[in-house]
N, C-alpha and C. Protein backbone atom coordinates (compact mmCIF):
# COMPACT_ATOMS: atom_id res chain seq x y z
N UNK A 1 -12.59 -8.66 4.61
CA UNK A 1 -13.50 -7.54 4.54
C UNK A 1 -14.11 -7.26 5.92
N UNK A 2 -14.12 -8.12 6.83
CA UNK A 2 -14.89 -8.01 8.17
C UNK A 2 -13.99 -7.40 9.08
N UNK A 3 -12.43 -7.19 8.59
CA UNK A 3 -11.63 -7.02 9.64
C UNK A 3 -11.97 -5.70 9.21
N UNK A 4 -11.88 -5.22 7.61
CA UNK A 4 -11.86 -4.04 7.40
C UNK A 4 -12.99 -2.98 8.05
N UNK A 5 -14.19 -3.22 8.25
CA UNK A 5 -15.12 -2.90 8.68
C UNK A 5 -15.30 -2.42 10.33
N UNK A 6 -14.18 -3.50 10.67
CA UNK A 6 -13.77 -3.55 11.95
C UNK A 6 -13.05 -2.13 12.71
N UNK A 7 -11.98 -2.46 11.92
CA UNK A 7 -11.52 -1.19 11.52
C UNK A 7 -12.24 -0.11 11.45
N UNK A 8 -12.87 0.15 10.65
CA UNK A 8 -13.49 1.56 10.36
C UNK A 8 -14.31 2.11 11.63
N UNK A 9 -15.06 1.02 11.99
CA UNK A 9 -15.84 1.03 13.18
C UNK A 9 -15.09 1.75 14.41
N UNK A 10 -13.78 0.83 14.37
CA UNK A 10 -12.46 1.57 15.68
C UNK A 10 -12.27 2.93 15.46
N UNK A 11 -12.17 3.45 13.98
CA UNK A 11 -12.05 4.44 13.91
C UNK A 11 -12.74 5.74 14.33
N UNK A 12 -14.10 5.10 13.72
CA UNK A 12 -15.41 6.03 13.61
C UNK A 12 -15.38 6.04 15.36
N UNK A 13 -15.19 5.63 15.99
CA UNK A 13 -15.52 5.29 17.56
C UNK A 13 -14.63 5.97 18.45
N UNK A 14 -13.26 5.87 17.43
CA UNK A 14 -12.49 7.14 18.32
C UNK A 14 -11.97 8.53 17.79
N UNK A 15 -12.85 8.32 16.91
CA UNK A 15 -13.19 10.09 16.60
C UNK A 15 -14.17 10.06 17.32
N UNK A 16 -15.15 9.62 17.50
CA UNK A 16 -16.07 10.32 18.08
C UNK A 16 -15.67 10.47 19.67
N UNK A 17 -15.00 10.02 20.61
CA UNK A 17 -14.09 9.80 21.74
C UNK A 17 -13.13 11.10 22.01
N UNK A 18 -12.77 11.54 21.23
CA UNK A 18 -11.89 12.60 20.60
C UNK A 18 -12.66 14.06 20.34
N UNK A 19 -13.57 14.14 19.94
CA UNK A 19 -14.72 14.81 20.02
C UNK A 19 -15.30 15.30 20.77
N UNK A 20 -15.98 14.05 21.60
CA UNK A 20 -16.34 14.40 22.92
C UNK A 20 -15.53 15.14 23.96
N UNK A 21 -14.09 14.75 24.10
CA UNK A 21 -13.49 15.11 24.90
C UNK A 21 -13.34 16.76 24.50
N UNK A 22 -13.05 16.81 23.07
CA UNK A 22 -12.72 18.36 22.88
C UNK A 22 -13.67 19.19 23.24
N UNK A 23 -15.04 18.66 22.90
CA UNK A 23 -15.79 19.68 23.62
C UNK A 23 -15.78 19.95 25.13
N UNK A 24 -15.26 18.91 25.67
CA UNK A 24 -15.36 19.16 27.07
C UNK A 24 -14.52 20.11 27.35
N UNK A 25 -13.25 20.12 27.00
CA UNK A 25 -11.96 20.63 26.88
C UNK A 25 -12.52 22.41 26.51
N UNK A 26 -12.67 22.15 25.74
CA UNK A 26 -12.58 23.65 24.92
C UNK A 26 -13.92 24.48 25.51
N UNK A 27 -14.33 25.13 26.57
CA UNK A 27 -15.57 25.66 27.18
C UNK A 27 -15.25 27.26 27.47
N UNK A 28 -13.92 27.60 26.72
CA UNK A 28 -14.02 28.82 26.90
C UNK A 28 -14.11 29.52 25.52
N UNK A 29 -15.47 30.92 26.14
CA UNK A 29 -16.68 31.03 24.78
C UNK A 29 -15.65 32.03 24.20
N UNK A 30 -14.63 32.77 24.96
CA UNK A 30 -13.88 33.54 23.93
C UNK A 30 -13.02 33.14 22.74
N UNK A 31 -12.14 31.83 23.25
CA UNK A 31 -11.32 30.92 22.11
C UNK A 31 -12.47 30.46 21.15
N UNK A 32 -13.78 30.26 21.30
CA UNK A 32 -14.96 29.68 20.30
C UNK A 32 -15.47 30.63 19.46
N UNK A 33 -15.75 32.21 20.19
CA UNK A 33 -15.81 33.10 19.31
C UNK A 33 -14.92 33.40 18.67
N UNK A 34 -13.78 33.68 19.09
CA UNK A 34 -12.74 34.28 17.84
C UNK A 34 -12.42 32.96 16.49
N UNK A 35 -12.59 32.26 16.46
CA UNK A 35 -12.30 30.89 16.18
C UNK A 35 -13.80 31.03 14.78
N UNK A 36 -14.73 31.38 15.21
CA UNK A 36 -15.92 31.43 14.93
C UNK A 36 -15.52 32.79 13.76
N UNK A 37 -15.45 33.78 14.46
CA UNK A 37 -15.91 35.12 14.11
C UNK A 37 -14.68 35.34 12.28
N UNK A 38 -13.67 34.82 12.89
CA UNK A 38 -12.53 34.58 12.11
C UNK A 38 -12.83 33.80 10.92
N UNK A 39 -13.64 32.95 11.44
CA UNK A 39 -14.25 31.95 9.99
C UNK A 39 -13.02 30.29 9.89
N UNK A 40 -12.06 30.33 10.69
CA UNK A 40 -11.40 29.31 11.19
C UNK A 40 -11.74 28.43 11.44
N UNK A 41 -13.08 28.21 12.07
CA UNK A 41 -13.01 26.80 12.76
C UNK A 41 -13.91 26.39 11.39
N UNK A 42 -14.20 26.94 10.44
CA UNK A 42 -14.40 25.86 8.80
C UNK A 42 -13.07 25.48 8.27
N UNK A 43 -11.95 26.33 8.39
CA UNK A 43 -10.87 25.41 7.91
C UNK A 43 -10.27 24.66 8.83
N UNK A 44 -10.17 24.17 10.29
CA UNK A 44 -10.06 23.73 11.27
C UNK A 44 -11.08 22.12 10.78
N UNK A 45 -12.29 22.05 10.27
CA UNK A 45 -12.94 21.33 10.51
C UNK A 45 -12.65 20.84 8.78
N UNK A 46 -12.82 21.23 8.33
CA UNK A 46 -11.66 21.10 7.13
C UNK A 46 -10.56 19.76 6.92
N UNK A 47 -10.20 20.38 7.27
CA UNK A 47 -8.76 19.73 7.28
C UNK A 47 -8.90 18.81 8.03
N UNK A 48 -9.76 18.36 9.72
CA UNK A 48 -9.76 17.20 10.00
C UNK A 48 -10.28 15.93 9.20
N UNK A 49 -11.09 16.80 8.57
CA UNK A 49 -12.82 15.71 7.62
C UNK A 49 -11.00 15.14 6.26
N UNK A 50 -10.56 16.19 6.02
CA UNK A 50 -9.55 15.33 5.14
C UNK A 50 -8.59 14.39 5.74
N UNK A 51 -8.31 14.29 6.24
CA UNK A 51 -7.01 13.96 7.36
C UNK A 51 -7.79 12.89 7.28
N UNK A 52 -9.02 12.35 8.18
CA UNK A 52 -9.34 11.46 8.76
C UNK A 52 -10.28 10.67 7.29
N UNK A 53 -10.78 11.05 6.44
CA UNK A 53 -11.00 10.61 4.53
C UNK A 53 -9.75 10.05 4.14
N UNK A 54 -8.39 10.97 4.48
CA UNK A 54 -7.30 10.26 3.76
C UNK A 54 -7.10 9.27 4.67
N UNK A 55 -6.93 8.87 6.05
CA UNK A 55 -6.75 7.86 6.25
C UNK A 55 -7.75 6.28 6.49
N UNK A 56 -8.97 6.86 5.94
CA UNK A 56 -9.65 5.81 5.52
C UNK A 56 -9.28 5.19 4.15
N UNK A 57 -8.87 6.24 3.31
CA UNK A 57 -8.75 5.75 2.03
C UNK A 57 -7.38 4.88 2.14
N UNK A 58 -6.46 5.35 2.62
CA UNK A 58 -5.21 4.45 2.88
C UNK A 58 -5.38 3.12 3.77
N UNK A 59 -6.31 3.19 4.53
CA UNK A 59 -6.92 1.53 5.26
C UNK A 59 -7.38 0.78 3.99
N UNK A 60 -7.84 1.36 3.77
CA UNK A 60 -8.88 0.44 2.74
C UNK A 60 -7.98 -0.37 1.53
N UNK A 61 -7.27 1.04 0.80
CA UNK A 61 -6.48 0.27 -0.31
C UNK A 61 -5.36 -0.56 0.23
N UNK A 62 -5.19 -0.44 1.33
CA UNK A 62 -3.64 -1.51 2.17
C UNK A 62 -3.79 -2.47 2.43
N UNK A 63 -5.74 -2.62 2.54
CA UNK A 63 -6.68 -3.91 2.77
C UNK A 63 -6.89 -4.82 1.82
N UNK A 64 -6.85 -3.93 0.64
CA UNK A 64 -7.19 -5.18 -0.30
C UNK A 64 -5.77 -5.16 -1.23
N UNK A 65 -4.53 -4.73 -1.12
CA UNK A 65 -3.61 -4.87 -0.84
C UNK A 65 -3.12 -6.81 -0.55
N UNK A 66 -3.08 -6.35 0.72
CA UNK A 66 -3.10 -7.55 1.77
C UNK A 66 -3.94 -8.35 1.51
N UNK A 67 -5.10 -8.38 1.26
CA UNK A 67 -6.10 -9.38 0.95
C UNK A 67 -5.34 -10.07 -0.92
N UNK A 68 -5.48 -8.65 -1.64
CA UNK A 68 -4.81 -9.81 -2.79
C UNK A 68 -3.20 -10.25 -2.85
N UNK A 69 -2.32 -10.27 -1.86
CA UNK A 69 -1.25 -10.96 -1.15
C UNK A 69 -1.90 -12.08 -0.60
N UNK A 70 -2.63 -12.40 0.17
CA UNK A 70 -3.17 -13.21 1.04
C UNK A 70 -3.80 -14.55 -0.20
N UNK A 71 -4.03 -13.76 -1.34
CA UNK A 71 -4.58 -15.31 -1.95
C UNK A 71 -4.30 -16.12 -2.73
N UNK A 72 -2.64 -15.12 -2.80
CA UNK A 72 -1.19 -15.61 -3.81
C UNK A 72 -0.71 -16.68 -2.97
């Protein structure tokens, strides 16, 4: 369970890494408005929040997975 946590932590740490950088990246206000104005960047943000949910949920169940392998 501590590795798992571990884990999540790596995760949570490089999304947020990933994040940061995009904002740095992305500073031009016209690609932000149209993006915006379009109503896009909610399904843009969307779809990451799932992406990155589904692959928590697949850590987790592979974890205890492995953990109940581990005590066979």
């Amino acid at each position: 369970m501590n590795n798992l946590k571990k884990l999540i932590l790596f995760f949570v740490f490089a999304c947020m890494q990933v994040i940061v950088k995009a904002q740095a990246v992305a500073t031009d206000a016209n690609a932000n408005d149209l993006m915006r104005s379009n109503g896009r960047i909610f399904l843009v943000m969307t779809i990451v929040v799932f992406i990155v949910a589904g692959l928590l949920v697949y850590v987790y169940s592979l974890d205890k997975k492995i953990s109940k392998l581990e005590k066979k």
